[in-house]
C-alpha atoms as a PDB file:
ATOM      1  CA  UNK A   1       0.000   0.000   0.000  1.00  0.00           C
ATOM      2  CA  UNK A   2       1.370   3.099  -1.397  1.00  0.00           C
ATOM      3  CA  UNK A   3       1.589   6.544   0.132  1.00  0.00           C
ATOM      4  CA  UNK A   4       2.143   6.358   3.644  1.00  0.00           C
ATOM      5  CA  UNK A   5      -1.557   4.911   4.367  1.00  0.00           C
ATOM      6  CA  UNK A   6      -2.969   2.007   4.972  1.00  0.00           C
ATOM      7  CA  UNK A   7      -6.350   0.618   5.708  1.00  0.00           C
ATOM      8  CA  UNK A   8      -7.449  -1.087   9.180  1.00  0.00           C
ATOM      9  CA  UNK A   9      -9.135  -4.411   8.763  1.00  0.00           C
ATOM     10  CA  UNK A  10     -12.074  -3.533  11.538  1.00  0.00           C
ATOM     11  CA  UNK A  11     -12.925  -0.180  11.110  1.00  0.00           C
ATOM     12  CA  UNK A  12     -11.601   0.978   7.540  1.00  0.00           C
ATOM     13  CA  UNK A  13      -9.816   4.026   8.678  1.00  0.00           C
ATOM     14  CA  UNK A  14      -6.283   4.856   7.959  1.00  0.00           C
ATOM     15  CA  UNK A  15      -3.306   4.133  10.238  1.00  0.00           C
ATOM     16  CA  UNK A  16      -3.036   7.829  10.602  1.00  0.00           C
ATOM     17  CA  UNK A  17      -6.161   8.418  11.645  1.00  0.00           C
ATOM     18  CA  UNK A  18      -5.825   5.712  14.076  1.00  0.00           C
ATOM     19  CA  UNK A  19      -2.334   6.389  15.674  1.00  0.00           C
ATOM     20  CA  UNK A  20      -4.039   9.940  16.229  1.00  0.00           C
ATOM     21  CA  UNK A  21      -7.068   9.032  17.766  1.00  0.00           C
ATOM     22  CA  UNK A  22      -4.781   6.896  19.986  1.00  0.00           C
ATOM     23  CA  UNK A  23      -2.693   9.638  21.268  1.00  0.00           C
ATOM     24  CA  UNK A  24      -5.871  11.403  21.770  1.00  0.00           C
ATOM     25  CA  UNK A  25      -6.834   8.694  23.803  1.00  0.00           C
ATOM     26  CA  UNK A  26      -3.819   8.930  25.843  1.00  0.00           C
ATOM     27  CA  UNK A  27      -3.749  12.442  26.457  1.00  0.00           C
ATOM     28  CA  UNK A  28      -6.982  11.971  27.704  1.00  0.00           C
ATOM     29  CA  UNK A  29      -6.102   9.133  30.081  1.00  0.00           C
ATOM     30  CA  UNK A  30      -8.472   6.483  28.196  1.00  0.00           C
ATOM     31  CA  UNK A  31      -6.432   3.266  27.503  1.00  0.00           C
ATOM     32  CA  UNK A  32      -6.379   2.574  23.611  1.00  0.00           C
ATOM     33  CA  UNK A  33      -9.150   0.573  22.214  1.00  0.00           C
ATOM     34  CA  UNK A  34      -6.559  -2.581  21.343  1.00  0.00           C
ATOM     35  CA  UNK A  35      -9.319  -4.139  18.434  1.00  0.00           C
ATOM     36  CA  UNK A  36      -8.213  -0.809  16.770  1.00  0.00           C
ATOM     37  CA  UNK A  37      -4.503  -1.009  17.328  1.00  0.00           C
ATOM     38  CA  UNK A  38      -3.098  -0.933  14.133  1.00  0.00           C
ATOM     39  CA  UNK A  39      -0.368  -3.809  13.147  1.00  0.00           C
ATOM     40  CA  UNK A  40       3.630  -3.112  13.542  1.00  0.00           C
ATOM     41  CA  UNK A  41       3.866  -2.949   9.626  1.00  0.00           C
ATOM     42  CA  UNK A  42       0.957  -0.310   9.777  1.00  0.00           C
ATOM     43  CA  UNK A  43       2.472   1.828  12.207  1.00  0.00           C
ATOM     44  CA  UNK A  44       5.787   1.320  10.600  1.00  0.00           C
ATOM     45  CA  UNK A  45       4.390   2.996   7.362  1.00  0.00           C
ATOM     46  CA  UNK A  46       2.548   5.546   9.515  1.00  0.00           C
ATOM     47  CA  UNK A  47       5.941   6.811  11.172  1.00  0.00           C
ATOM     48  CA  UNK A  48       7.779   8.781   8.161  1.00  0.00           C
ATOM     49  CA  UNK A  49       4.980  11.651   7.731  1.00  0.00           C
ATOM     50  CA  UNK A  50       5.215  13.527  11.214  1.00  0.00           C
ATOM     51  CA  UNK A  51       1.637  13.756  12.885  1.00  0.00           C
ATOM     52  CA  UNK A  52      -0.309  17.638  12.812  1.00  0.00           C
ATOM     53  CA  UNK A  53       0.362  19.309  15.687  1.00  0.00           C
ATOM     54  CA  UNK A  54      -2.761  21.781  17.025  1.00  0.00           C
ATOM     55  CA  UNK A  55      -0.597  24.876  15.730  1.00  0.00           C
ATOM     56  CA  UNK A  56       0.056  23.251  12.470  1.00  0.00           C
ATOM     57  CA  UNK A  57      -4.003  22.373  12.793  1.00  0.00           C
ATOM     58  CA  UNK A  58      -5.162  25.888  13.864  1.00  0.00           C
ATOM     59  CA  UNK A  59      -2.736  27.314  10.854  1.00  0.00           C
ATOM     60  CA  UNK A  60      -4.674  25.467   7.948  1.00  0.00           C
ATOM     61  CA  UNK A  61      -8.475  26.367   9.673  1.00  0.00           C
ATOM     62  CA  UNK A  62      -7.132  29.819   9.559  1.00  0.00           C
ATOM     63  CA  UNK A  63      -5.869  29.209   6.086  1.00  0.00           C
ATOM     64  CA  UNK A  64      -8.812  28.230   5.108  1.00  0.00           C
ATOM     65  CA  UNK A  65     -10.922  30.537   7.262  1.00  0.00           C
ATOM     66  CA  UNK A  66      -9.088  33.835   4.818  1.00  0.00           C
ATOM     67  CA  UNK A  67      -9.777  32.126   1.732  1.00  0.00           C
ATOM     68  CA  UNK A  68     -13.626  32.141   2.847  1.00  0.00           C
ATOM     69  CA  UNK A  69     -13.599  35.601   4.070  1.00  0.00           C
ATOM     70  CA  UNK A  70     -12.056  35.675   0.218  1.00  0.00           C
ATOM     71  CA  UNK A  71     -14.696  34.299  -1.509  1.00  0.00           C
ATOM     72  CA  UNK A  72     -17.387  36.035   0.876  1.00  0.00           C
ATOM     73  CA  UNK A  73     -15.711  39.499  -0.074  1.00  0.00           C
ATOM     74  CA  UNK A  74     -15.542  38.429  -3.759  1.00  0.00           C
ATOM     75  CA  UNK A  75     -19.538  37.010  -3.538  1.00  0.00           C
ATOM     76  CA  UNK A  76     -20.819  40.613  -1.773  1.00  0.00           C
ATOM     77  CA  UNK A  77     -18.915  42.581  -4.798  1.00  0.00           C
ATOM     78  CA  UNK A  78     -20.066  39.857  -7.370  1.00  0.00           C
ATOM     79  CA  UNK A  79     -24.235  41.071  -5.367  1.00  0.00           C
ATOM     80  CA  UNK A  80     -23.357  44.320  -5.502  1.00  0.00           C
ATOM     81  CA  UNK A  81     -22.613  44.061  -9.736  1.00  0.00           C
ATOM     82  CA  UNK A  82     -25.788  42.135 -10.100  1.00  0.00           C
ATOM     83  CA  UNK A  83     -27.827  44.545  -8.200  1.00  0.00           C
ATOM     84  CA  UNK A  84     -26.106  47.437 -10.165  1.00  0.00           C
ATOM     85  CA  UNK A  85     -26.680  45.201 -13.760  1.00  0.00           C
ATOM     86  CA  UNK A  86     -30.324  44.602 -12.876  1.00  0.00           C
ATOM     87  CA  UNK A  87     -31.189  48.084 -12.230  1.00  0.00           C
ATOM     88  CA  UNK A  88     -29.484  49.326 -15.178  1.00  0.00           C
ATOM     89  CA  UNK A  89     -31.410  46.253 -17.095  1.00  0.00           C
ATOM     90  CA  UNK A  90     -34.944  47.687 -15.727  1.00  0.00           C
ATOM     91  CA  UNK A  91     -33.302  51.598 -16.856  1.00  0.00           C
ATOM     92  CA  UNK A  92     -33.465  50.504 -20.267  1.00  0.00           C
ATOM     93  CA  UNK A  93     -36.566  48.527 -20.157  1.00  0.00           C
ATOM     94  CA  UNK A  94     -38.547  51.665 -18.983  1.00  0.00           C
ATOM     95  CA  UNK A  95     -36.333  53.612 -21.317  1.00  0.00           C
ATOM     96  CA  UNK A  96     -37.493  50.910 -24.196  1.00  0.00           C
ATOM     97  CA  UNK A  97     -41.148  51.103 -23.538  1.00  0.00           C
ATOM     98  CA  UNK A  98     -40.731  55.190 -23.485  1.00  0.00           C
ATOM     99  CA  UNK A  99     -39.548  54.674 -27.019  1.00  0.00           C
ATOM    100  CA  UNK A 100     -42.381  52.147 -28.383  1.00  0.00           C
ATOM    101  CA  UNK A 101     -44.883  54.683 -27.252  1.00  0.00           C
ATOM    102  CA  UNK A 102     -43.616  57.148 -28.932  1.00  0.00           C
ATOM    103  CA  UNK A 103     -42.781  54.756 -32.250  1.00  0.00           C
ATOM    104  CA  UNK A 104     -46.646  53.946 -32.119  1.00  0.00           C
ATOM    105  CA  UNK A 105     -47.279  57.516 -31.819  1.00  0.00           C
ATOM    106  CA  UNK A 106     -45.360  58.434 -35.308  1.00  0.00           C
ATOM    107  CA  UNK A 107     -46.711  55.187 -36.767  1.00  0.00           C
ATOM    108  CA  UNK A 108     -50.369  56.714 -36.048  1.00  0.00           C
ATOM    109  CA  UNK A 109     -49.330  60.271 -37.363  1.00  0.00           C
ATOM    110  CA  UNK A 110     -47.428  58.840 -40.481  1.00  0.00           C
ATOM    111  CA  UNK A 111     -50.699  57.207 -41.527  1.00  0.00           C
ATOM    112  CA  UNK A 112     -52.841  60.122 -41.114  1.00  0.00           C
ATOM    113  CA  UNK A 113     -49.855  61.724 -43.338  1.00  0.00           C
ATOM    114  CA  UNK A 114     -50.336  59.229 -45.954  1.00  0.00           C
ATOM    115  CA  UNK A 115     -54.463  59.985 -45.932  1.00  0.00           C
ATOM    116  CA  UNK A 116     -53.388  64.013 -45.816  1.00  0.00           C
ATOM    117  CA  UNK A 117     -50.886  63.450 -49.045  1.00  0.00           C
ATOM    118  CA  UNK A 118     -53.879  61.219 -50.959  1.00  0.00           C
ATOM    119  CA  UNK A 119     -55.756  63.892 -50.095  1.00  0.00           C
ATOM    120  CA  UNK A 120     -53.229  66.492 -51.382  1.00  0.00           C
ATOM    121  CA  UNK A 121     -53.043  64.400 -54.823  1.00  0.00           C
ATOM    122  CA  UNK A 122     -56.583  64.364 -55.792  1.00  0.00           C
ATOM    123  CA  UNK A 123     -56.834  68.474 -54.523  1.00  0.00           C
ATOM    124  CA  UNK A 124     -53.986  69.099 -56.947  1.00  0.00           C
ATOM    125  CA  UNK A 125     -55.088  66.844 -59.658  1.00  0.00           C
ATOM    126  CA  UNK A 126     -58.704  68.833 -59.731  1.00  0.00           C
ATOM    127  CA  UNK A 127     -57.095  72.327 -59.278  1.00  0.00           C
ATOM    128  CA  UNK A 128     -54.942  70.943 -62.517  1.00  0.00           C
ATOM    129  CA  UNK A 129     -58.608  69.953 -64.137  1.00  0.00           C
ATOM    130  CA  UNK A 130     -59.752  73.482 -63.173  1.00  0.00           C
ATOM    131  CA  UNK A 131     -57.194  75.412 -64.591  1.00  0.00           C
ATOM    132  CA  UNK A 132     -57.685  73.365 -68.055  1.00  0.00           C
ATOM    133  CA  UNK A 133     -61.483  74.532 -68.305  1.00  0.00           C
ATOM    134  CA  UNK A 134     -60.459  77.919 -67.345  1.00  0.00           C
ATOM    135  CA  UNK A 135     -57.990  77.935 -69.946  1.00  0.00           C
ATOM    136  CA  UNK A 136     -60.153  76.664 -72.412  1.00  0.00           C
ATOM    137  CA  UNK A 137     -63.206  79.714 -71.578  1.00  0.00           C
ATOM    138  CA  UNK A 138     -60.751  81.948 -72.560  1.00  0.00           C
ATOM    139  CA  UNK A 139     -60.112  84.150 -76.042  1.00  0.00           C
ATOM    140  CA  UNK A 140     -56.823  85.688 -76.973  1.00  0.00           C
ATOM    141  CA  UNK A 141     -56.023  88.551 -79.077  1.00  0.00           C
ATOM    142  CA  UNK A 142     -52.959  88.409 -80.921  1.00  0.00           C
ATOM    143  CA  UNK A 143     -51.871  91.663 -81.956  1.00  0.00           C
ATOM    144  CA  UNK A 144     -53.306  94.005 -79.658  1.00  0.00           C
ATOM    145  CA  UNK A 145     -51.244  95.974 -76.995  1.00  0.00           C
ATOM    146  CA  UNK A 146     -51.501  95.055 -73.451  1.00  0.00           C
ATOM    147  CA  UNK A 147     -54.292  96.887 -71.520  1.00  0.00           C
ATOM    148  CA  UNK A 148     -55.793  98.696 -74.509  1.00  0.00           C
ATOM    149  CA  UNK A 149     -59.341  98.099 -73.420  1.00  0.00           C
ATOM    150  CA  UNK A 150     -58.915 100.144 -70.402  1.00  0.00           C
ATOM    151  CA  UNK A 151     -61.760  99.920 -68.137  1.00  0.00           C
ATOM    152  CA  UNK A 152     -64.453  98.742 -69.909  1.00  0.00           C
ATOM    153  CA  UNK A 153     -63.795  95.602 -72.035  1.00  0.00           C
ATOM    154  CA  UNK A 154     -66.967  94.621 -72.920  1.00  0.00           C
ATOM    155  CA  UNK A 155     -67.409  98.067 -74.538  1.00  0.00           C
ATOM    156  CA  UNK A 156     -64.367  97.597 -76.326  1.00  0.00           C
ATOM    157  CA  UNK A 157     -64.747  93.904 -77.934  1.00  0.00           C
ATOM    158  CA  UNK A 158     -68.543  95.682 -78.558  1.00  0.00           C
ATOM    159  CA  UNK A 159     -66.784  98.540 -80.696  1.00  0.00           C
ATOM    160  CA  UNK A 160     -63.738  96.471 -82.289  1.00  0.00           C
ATOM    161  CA  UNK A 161     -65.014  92.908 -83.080  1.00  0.00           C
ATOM    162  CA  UNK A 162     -67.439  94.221 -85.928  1.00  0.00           C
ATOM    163  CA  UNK A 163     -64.900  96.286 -87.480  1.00  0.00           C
ATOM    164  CA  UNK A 164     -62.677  93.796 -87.548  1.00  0.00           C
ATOM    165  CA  UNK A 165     -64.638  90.827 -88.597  1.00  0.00           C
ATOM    166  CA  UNK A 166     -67.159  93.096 -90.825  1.00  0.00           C
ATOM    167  CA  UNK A 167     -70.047  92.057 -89.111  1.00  0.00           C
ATOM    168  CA  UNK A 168     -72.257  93.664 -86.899  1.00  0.00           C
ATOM    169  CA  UNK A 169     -72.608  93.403 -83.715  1.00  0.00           C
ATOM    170  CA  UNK A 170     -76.646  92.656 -81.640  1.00  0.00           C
ATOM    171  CA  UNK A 171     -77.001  92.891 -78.111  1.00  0.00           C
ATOM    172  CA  UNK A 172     -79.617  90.482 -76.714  1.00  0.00           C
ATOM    173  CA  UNK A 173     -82.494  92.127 -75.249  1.00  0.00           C
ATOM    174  CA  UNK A 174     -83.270  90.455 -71.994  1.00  0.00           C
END
């Protein structure tokens, strides 16, 4: 058996274990159990490694007593980042419904745009249809100086038209 241990027979605990229950036992004044005694070849392989004195005992629960004030220290700043993370995660949340509100509200006002510039379309299209027929009502005079009928145009087309189309002109009587 390798490794400076080796297993009782009765109890399955290591020689090492047993030699220092023992000297427990003896400190104590309680006579050692002898069904427990371990064999001359166990104690002989038991002997190199010194036994743990209390010091050397107290040392490694100290040891081990920093690294878990470590690890507590290192688990409060690992809360404290998760606490700071999840309050930043609910920030943008409220920040991200703030902004679909107001992406529903320019969805709503970009449709009544597109009803507004329909609108504007078929407004244009009949002012287009109106200028047409208004262009169509009216007579132009090539030839004739701007303004020369001066107030009165009706009295003027009445006087000019028949001399220059040799016919004569007849007011309807209403």
């Amino acid at each position: 058996m390798t490794g400076g241990r080796s297993s009782h027979k009765d109890t399955g605990k290591p020689a090492r274990q047993l030699l220092f229950f023992e000297a427990l036992h003896q400190v104590k004044g309680a006579p050692p159990q002898t069904a427990t005694q371990p064999s001359a070849t166990h104690q002989e392989m038991a002997n190199p490694a010194p036994e743990p004195t209390m010091d050397r005992i107290l040392q490694e629960i100290l040891a081990v007593g920093r690294r878990l004030e470590g690890m507590d220290n290192a688990m409060v700043s690992m809360a404290v980042e998760t606490k700071s993370i999840r309050m930043d995660i609910a920030s943008f949340q409220t920040h991200i419904l703030g902004l679909e509100q107001r992406v529903s509200k320019v969805e709503a006002h970009a449709s009544s745009f597109q009803d507004r510039d329909q609108e504007l379309l078929f407004l244009r299209s009949e002012l287009m249809n109106l200028e047409d027929r208004s262009r169509r009502d009216n007579v132009r005079f090539i030839g004739f100086p701007e303004n020369i009928e001066g107030e009165d145009l009706h009295r003027f087309l009445r006087d000019t038209l028949p001399r220059l189309t040799g016919t004569t002109f007849e007011p309807k009587n209403p």
